[in-house]
C-alpha atoms as a PDB file:
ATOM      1  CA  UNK A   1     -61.530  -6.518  -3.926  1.00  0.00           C
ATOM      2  CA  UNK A   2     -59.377  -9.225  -2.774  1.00  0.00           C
ATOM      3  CA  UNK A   3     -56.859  -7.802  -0.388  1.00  0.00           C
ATOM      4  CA  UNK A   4     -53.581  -9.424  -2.387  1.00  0.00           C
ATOM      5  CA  UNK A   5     -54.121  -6.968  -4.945  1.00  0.00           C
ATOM      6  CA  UNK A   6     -53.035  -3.776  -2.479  1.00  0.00           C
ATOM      7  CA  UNK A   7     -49.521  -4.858  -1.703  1.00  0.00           C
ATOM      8  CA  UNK A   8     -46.805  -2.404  -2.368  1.00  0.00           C
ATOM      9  CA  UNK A   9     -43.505  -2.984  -0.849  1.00  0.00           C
ATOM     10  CA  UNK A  10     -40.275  -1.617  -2.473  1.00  0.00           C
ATOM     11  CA  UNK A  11     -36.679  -3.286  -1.516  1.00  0.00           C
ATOM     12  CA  UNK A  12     -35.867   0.609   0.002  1.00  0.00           C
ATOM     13  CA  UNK A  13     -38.885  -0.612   3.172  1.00  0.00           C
ATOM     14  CA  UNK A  14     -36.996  -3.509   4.386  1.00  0.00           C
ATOM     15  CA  UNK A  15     -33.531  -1.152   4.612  1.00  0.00           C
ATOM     16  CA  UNK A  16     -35.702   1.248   6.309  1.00  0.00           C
ATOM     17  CA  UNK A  17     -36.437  -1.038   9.137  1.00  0.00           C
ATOM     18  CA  UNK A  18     -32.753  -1.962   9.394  1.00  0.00           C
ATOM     19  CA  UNK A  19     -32.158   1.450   9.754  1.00  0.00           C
ATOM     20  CA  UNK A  20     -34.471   2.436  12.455  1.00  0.00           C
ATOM     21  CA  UNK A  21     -33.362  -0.542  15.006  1.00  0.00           C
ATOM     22  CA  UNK A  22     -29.784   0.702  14.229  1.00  0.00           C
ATOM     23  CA  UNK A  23     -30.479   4.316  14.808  1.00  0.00           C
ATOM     24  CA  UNK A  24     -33.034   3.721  18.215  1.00  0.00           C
ATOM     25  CA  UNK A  25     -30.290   4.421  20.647  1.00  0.00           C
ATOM     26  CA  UNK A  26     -29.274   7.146  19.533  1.00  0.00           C
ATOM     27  CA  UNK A  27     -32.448   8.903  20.006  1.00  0.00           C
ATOM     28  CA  UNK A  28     -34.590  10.083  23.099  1.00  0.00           C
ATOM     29  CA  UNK A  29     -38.273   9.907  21.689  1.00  0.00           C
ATOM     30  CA  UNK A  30     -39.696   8.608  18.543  1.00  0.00           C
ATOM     31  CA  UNK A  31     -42.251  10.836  16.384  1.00  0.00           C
ATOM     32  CA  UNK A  32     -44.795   9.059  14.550  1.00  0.00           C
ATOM     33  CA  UNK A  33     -46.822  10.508  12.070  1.00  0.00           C
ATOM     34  CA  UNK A  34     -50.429   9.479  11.321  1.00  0.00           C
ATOM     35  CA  UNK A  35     -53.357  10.470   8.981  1.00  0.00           C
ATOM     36  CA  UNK A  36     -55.733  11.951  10.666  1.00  0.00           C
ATOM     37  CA  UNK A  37     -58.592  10.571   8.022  1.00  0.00           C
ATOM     38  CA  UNK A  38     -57.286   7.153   8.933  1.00  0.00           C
ATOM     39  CA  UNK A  39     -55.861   7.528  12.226  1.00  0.00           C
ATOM     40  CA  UNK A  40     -55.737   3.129  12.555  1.00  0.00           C
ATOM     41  CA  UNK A  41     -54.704   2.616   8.534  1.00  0.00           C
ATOM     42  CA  UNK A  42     -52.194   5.053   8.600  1.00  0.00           C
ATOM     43  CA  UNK A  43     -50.312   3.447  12.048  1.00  0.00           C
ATOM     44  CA  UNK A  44     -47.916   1.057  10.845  1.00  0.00           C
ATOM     45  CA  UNK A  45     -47.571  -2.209  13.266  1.00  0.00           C
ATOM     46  CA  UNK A  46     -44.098  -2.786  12.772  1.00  0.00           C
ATOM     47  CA  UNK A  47     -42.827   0.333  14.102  1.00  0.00           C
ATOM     48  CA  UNK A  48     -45.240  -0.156  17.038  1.00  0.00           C
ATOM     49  CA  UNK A  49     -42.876  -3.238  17.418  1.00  0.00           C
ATOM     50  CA  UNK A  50     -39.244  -1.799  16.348  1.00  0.00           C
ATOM     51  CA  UNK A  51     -39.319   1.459  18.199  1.00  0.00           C
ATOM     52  CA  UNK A  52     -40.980  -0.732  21.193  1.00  0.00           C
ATOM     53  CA  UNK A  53     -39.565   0.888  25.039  1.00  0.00           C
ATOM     54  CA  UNK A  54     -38.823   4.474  23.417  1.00  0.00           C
ATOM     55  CA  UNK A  55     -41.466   7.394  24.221  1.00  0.00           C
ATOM     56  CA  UNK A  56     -43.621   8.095  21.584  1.00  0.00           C
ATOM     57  CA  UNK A  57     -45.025  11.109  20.409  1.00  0.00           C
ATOM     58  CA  UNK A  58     -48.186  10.447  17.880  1.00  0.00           C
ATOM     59  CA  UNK A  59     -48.893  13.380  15.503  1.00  0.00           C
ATOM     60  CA  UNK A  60     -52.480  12.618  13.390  1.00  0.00           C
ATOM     61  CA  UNK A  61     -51.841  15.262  10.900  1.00  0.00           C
ATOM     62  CA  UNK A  62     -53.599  16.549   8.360  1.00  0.00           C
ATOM     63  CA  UNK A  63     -56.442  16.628  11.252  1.00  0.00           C
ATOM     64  CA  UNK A  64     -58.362  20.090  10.067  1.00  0.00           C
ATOM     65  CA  UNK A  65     -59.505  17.247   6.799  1.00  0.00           C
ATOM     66  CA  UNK A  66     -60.643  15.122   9.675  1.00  0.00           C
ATOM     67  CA  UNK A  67     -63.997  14.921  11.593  1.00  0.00           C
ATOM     68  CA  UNK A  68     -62.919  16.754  14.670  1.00  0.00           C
ATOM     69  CA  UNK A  69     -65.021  14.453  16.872  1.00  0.00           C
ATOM     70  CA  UNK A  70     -62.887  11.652  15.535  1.00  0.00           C
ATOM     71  CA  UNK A  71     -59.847  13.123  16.017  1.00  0.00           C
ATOM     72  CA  UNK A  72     -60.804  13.621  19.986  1.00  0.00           C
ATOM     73  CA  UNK A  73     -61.541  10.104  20.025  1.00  0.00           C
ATOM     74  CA  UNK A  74     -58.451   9.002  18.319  1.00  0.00           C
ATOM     75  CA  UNK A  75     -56.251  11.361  20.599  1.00  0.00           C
ATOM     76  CA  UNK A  76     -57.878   9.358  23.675  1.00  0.00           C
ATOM     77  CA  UNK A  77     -57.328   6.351  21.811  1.00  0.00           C
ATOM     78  CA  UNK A  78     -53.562   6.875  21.732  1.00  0.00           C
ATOM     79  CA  UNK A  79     -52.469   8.491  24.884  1.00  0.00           C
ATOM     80  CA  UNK A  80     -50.631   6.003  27.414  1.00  0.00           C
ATOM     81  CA  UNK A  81     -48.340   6.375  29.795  1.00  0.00           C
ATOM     82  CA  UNK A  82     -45.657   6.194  27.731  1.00  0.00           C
ATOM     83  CA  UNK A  83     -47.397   7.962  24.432  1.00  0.00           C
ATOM     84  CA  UNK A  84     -48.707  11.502  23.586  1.00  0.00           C
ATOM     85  CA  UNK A  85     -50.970  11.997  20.521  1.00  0.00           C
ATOM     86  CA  UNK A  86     -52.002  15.747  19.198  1.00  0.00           C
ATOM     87  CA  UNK A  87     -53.329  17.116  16.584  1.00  0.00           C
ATOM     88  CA  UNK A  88     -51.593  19.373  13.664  1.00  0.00           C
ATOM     89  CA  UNK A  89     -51.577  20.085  10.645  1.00  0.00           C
ATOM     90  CA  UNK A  90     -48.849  20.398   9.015  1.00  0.00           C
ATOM     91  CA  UNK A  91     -49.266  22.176   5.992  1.00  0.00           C
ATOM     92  CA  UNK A  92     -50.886  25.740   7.707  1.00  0.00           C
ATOM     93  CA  UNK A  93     -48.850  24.890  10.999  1.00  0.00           C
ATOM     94  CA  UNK A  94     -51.651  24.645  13.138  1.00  0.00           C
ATOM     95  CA  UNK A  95     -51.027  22.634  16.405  1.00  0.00           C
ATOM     96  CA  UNK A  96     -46.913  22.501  15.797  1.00  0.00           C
ATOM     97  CA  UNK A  97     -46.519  24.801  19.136  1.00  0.00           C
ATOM     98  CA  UNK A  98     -48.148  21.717  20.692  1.00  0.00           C
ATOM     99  CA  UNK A  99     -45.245  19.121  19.671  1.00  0.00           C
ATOM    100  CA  UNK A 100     -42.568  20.613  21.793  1.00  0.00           C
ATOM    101  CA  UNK A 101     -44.275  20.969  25.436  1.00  0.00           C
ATOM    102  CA  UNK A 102     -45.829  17.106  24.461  1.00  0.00           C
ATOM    103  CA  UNK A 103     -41.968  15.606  23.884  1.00  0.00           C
ATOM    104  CA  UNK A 104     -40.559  17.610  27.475  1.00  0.00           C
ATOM    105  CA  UNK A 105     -43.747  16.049  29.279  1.00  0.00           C
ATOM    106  CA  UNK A 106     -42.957  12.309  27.564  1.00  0.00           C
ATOM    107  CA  UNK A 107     -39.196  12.950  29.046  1.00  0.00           C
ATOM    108  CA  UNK A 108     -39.714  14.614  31.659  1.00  0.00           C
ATOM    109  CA  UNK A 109     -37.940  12.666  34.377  1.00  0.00           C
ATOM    110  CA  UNK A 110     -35.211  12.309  32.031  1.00  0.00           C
ATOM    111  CA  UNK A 111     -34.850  16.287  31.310  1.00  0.00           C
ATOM    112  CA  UNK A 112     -35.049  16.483  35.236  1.00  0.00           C
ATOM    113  CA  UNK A 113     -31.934  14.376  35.671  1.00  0.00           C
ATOM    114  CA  UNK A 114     -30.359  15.953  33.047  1.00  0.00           C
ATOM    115  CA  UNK A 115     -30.170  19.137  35.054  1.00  0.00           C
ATOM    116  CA  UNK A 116     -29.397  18.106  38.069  1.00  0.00           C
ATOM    117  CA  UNK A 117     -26.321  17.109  36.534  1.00  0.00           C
ATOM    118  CA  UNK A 118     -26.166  20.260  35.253  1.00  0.00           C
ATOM    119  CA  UNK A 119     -26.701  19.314  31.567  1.00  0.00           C
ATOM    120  CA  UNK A 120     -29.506  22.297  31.310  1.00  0.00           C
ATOM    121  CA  UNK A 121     -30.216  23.056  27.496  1.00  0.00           C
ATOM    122  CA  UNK A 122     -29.306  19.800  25.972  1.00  0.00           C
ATOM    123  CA  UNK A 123     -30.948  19.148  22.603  1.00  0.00           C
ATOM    124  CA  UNK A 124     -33.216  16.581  22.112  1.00  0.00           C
ATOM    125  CA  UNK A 125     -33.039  13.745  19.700  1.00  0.00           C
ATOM    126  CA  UNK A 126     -36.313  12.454  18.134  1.00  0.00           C
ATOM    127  CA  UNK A 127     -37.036  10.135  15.354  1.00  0.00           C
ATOM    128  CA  UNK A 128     -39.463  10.881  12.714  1.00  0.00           C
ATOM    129  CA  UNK A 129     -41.505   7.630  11.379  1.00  0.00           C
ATOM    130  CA  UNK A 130     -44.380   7.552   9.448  1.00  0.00           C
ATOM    131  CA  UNK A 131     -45.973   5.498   6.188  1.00  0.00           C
ATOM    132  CA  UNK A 132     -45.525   7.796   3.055  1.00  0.00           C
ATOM    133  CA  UNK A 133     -47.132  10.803   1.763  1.00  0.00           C
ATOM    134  CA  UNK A 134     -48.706  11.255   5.548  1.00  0.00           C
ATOM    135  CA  UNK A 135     -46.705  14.367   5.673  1.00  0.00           C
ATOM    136  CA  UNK A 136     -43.135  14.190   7.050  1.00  0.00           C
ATOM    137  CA  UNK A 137     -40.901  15.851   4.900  1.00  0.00           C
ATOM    138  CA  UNK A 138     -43.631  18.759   5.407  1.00  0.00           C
ATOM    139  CA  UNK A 139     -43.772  18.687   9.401  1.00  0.00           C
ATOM    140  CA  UNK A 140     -40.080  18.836   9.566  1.00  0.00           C
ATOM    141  CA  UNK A 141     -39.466  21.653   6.679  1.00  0.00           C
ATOM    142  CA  UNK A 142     -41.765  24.294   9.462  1.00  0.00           C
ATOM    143  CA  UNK A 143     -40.025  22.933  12.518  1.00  0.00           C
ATOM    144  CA  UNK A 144     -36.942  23.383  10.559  1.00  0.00           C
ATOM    145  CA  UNK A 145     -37.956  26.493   9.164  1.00  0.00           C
ATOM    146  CA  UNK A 146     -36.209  25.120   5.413  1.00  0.00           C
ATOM    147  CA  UNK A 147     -36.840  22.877   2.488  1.00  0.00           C
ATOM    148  CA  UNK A 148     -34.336  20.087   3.920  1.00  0.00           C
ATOM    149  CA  UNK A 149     -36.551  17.201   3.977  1.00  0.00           C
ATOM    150  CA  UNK A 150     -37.247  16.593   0.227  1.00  0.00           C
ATOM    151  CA  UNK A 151     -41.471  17.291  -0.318  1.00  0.00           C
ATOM    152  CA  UNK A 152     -43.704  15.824  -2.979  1.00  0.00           C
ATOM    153  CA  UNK A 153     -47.397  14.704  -3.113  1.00  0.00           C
ATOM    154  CA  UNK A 154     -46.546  11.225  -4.019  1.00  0.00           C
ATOM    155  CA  UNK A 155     -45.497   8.197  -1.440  1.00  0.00           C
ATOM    156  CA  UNK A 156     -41.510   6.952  -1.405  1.00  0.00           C
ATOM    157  CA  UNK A 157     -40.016  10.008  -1.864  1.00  0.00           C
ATOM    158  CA  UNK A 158     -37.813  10.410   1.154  1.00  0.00           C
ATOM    159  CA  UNK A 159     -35.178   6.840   0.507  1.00  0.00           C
ATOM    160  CA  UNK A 160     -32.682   7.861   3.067  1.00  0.00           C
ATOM    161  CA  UNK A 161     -31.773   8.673   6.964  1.00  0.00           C
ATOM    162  CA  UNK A 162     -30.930  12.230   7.426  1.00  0.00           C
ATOM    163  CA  UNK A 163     -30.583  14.874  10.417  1.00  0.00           C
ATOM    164  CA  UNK A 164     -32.035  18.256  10.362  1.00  0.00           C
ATOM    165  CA  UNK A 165     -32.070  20.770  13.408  1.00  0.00           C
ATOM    166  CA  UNK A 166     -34.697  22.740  14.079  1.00  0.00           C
ATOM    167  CA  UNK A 167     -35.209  26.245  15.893  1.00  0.00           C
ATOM    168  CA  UNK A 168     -36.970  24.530  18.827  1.00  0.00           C
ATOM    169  CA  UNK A 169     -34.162  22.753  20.401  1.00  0.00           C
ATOM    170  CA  UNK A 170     -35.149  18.945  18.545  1.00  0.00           C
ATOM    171  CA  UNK A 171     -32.843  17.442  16.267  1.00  0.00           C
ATOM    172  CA  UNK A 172     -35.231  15.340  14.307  1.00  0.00           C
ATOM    173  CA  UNK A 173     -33.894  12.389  12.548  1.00  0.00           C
ATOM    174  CA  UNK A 174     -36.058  11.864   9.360  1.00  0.00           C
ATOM    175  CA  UNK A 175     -36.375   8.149   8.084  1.00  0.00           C
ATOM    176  CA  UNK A 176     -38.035   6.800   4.973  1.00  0.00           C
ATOM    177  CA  UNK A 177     -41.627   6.058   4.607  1.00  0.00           C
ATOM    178  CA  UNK A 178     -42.373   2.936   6.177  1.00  0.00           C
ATOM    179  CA  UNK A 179     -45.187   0.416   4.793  1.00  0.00           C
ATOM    180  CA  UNK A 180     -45.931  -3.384   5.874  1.00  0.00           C
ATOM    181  CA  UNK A 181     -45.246  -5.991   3.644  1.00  0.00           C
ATOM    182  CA  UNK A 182     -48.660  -7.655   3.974  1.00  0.00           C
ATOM    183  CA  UNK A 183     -52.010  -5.551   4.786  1.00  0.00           C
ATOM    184  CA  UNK A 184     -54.137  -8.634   6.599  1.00  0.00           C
ATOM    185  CA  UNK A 185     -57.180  -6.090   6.543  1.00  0.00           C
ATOM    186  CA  UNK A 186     -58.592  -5.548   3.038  1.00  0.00           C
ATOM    187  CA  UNK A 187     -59.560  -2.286   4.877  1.00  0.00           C
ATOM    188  CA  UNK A 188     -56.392  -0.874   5.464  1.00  0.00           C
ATOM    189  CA  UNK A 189     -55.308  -1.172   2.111  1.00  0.00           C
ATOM    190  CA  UNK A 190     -57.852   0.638   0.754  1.00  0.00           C
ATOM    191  CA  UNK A 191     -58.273   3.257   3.046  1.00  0.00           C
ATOM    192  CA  UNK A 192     -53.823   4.008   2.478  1.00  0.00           C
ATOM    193  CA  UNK A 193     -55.322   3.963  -1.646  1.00  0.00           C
ATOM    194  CA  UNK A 194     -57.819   6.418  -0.597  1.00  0.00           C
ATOM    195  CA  UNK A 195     -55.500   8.790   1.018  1.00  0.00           C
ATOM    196  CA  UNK A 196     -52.899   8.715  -1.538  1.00  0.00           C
ATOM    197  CA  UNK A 197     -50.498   6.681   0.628  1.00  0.00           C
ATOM    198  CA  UNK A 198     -49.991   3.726  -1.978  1.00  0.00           C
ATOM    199  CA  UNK A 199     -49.287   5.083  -5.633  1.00  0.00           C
ATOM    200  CA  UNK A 200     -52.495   5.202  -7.412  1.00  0.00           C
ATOM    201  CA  UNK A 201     -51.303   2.855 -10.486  1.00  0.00           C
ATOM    202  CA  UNK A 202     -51.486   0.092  -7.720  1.00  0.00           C
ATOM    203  CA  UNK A 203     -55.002   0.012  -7.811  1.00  0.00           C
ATOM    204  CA  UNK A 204     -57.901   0.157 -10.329  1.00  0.00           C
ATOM    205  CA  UNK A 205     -58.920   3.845  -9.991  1.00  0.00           C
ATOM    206  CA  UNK A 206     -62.420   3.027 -10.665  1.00  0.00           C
ATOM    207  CA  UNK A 207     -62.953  -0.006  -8.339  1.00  0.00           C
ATOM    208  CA  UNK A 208     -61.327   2.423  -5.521  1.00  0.00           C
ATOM    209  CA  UNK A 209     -64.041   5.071  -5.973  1.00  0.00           C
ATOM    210  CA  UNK A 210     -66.404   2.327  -5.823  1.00  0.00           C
ATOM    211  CA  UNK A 211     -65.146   1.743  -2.470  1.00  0.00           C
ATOM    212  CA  UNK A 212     -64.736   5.460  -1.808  1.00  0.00           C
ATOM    213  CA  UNK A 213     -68.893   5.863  -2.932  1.00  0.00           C
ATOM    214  CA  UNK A 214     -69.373   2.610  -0.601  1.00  0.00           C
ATOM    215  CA  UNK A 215     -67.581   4.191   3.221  1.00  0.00           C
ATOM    216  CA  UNK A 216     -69.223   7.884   2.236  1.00  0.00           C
ATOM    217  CA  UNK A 217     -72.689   6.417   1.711  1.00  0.00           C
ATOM    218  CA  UNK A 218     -72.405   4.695   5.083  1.00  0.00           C
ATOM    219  CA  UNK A 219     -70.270   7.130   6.788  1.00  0.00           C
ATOM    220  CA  UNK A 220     -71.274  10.634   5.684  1.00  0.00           C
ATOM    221  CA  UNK A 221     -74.642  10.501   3.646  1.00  0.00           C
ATOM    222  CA  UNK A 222     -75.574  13.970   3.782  1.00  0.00           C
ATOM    223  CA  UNK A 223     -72.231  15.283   2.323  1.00  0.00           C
ATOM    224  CA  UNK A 224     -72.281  13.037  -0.321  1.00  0.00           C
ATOM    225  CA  UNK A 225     -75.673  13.830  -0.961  1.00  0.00           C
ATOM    226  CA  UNK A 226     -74.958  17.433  -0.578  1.00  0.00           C
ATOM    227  CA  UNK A 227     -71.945  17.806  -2.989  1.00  0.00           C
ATOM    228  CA  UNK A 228     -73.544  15.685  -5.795  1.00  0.00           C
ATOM    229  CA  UNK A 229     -77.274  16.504  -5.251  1.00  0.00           C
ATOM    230  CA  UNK A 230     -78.158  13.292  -4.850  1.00  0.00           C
ATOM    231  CA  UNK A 231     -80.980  13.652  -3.034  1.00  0.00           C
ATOM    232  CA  UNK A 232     -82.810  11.281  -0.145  1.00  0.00           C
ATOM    233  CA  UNK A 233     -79.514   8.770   0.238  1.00  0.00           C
ATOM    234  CA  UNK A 234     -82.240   6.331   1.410  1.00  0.00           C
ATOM    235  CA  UNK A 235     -83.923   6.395  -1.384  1.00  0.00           C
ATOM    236  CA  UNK A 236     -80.719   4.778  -3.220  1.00  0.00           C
ATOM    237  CA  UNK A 237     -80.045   2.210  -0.780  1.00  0.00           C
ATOM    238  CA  UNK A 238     -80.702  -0.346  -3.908  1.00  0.00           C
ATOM    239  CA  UNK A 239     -78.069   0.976  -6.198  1.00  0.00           C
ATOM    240  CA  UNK A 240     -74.934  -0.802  -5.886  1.00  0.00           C
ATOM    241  CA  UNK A 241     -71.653   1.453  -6.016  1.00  0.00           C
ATOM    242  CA  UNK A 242     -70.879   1.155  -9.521  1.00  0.00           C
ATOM    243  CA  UNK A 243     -74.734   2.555 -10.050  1.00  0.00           C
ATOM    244  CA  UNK A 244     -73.670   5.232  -7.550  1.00  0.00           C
ATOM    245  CA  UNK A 245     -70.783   6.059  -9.420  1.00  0.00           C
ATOM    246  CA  UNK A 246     -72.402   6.452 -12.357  1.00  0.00           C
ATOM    247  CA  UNK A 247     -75.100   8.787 -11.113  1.00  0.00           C
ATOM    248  CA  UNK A 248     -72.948  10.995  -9.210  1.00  0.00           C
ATOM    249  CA  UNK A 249     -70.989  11.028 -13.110  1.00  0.00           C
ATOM    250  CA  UNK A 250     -74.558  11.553 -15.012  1.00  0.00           C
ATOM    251  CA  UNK A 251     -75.036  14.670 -12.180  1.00  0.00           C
ATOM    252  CA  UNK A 252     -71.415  16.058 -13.097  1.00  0.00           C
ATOM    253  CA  UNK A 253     -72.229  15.957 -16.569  1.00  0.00           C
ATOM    254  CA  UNK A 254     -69.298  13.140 -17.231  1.00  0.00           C
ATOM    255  CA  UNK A 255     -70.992  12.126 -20.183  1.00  0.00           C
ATOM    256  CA  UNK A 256     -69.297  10.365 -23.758  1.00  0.00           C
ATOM    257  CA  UNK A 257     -70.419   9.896 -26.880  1.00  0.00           C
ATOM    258  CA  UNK A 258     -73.869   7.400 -26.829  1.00  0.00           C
ATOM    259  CA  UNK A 259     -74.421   9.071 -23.955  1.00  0.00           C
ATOM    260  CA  UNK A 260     -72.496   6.697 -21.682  1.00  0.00           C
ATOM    261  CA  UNK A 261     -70.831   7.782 -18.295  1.00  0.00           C
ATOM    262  CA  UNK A 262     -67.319   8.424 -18.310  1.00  0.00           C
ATOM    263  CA  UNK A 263     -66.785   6.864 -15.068  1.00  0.00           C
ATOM    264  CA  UNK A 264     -62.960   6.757 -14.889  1.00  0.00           C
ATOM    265  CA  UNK A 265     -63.307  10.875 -15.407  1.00  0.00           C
ATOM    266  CA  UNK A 266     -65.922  10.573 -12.149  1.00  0.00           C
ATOM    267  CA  UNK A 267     -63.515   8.482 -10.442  1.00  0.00           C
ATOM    268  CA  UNK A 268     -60.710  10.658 -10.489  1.00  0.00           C
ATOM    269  CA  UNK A 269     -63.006  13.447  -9.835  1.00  0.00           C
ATOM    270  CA  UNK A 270     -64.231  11.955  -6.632  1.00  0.00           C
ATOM    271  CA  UNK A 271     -60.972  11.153  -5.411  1.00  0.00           C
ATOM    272  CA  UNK A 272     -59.042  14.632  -6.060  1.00  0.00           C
ATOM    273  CA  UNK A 273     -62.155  15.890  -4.275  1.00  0.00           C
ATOM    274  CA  UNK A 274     -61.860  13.787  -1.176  1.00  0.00           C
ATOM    275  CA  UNK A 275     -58.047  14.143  -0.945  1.00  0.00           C
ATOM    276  CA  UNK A 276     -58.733  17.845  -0.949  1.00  0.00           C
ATOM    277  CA  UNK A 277     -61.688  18.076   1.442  1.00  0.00           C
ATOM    278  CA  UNK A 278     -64.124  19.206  -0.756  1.00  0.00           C
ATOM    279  CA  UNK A 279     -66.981  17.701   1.081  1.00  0.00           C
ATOM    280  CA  UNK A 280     -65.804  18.790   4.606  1.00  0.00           C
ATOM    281  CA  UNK A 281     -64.104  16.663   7.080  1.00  0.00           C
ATOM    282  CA  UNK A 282     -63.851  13.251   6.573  1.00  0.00           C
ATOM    283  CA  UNK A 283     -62.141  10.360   8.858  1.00  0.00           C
ATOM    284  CA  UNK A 284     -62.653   6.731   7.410  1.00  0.00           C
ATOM    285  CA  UNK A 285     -61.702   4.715  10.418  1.00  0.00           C
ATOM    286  CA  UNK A 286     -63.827   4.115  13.301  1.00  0.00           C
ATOM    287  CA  UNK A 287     -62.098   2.773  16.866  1.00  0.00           C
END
């Protein structure tokens, strides 16, 4: 699928990255919030760049739907010097007792001088950045312990800047969903599909689950195998992923009249059950 067909970027993305360079100063550490499925798809570059010289705390939510193996190797991949990265997950608030003691340790000489000057107890500023749908209306409703941060399980939701306190002494400054205006990796655009990150009218929901049925069979065999009874996955290494499709459709039962396979029926099938872990834990990028 050529990659110029997965471009999706509203007028509200380039105000967004207006508004983060103007808002920068007036924080203390930046939040970013990734995927844990996609851990490299979900990381935007441009707010590596804009929100360059701040720390950064990385969150890979969602990370009890990732491989837990992956998400070790994706927390090594991201701590620096200068940049923390736990996991959490947001929705059953596992892992959010982890974000505070991970922002005091990022500013800790900072905090230090703070009370020496006998500023103990000041609040902490942090901005909140992420791509959309990866969760951050969600991670600041617990910390918040309210429905401030407008939720829904669809990408551009949040349009505007706002601050919301929170009960563990962070005022978290919530920005809009941030995409790129051009994905030069084919990959990346159709792992942010995959995840629900770019609205699914973007893309052809049947060529995506094609490409879904293409990283499982390569990634995790045996739970494809296992969920659709598929059988010896080496024994189908000559089907192509349409074929795939289809069979995993003729196993569901996703039959129409003639006896044809309804494949856009398997398609969202296979999706919905990805997005909701169905097959266990899945991460589609590899460092």
């Amino acid at each position: 699928m050529p990659s110029d067909q997965i471009q999706w970027f509203p007028g509200h993305m380039a105000k967004t990255r207006r508004l983060i360079s103007e808002n920068l100063k007036n924080v203390d550490v930046v939040i970013e919030i990734l995927d844990a499925r996609i851990p490299l798809s979900s990381r935007n570059p441009e707010i590596t760049k804009l929100t360059e010289g701040k720390p950064s705390l990385i969150i890979l939510n969602k990370a009890s739907l990732a491989d837990p193996e992956q998400n070790k190797l994706w927390q090594k991949h991201y701590t620096t010097a200068t940049t923390a990265c736990i996991t959490v997950d947001c929705l059953t608030g596992e892992g959010l007792n982890k974000i505070l003691p991970a922002i005091k340790e990022l500013m800790r000489e900072k905090l230090e001088r703070y009370e020496s000057k006998g500023m103990m107890g000041r609040r902490i500023f942090a901005m909140v950045l992420g791509i959309p749908n990866v969760g951050k209306s969600t991670l600041i409703n617990k910390l918040s312990g309210s429905k401030k941060a407008k939720v829904e399980n669809r990408p551009g939701v949040t349009r505007d800047k706002q601050w919301v306190s929170t009960g563990i002494g962070v005022d978290l400054l919530d920005m809009p969903g941030i995409l790129w205006p051009k994905f030069e990796d084919r990959t990346v655009g159709e792992n942010l599909a995959l995840t629900g990150a770019i609205k699914d009218d973007v893309l052809d929901i049947e060529s995506l689950a094609m490409i879904y049925c293409n990283r499982m069979r390569s990634l995790y065999p045996d739970m494809l195998s296992a969920r659709y009874k598929l059988g010896d996955m080496s024994a189908l290494s000559d089907l192509g992923d349409y074929e795939l499709l289809c069979l995993i459709g003729k196993k569901r039962g996703f039959l129409i009249s003639g006896g044809e396979i309804n494949t856009e029926r398997t398609a969202d099938m296979l999706l919905d059950e990805f997005r909701g872990a169905k097959l266990g834990r899945i991460t589609l990028d590899r460092g």
